[in-house]
Protein backbone atom coordinates (compact mmCIF):
# COMPACT_ATOMS: atom_id res chain seq x y z
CA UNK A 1 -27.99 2.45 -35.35
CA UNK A 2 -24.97 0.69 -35.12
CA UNK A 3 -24.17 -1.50 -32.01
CA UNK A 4 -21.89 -0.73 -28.79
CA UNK A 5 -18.78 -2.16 -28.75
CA UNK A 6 -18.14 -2.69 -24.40
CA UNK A 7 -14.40 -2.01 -24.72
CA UNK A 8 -14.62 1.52 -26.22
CA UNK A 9 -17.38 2.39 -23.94
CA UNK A 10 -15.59 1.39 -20.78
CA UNK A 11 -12.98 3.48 -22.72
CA UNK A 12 -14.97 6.68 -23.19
CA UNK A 13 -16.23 6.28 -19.44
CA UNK A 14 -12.32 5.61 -18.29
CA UNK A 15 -11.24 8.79 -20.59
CA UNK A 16 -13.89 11.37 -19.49
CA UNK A 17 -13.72 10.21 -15.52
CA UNK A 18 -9.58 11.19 -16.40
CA UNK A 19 -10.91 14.15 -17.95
CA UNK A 20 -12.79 15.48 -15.36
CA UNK A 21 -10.45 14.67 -12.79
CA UNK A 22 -7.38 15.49 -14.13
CA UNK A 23 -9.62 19.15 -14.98
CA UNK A 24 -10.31 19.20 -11.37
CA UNK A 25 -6.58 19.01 -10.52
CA UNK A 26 -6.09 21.55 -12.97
CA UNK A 27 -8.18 24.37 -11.55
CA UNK A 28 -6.50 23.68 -8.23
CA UNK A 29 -3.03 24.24 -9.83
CA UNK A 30 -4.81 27.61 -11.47
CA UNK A 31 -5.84 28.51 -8.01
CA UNK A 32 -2.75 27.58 -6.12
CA UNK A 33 -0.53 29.34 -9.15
CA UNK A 34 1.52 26.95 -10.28
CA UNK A 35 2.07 27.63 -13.07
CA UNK A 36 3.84 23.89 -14.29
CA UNK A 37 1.50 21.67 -12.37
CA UNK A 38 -1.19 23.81 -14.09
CA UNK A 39 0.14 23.47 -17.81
CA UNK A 40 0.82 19.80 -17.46
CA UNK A 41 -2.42 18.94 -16.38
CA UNK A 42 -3.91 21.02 -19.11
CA UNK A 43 -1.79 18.91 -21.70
CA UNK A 44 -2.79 16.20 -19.81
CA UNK A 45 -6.55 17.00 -19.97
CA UNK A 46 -6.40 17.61 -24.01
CA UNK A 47 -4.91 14.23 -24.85
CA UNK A 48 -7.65 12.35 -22.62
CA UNK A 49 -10.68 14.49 -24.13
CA UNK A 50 -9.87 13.98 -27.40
CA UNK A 51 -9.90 10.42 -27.09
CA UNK A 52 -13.33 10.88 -26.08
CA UNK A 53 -14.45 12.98 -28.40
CA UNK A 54 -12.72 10.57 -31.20
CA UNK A 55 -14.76 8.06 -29.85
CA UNK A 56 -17.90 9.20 -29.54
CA UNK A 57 -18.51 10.61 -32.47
CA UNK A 58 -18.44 7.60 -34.43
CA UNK A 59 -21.78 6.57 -32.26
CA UNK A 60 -24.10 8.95 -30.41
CA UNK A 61 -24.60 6.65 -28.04
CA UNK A 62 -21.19 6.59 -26.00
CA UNK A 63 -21.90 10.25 -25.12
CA UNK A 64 -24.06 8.51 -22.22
CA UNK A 65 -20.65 7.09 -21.38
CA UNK A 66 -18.71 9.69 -21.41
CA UNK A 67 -21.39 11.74 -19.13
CA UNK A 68 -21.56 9.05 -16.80
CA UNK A 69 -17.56 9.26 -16.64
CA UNK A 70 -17.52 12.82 -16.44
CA UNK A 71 -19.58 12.89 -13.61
CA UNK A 72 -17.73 10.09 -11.83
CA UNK A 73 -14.62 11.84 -12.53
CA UNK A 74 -15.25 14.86 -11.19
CA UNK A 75 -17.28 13.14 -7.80
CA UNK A 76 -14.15 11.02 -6.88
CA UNK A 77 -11.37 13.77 -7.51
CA UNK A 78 -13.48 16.13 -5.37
CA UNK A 79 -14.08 13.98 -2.84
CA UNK A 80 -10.34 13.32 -2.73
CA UNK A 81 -9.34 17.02 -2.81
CA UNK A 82 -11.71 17.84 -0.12
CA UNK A 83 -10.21 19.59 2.24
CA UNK A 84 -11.92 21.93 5.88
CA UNK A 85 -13.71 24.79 4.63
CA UNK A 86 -10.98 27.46 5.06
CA UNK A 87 -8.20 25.47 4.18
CA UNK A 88 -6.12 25.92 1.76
CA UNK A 89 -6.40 24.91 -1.48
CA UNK A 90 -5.03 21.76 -2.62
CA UNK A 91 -1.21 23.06 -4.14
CA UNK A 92 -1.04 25.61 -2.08
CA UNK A 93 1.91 26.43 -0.01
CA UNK A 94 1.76 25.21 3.79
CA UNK A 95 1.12 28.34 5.96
């Protein structure tokens, strides 16, 4: 089992926590439809997973990292989209 190197873990974690958030701000685009906000955080969201994937699949191991980051990812970016139930969604056009 080969050993892990710190600096491409912390860069799988940093690249999947992206991933998931930018993902997040991506469904809210789809949901809002915009249709350019939506597209460029889908471009957005390729580059930074495949980094990941790149990564980890040298060593099994750094898909811990990129779980952990994931789930950070997506915690934080919700938290920061939260919004009143029954408000709109986050993109949407003021009422």
């Amino acid at each position: 089992m080969a050993a892990i190197d710190p600096l491409t873990a912390g860069g799988v974690l940093l690249a999947t926590a992206l991933t998931d958030a930018v993902y997040v701000m991506f469904t809210s685009a789809v949901v809002a439809r915009k249709r350019v906000p939506a597209a460029t955080w889908s471009s957005i969201w390729y580059v930074l997973s495949s980094y990941a994937v790149i990564s980890y699949t040298e060593n099994w191991m750094y898909v811990a990292f990129a779980a952990l980051g994931s789930w950070l990812g997506a915690y934080f970016t919700i938290t920061f989209l939260h919004r009143p139930p029954g408000g709109p969604p986050v993109g949407a056009a003021p009422e």
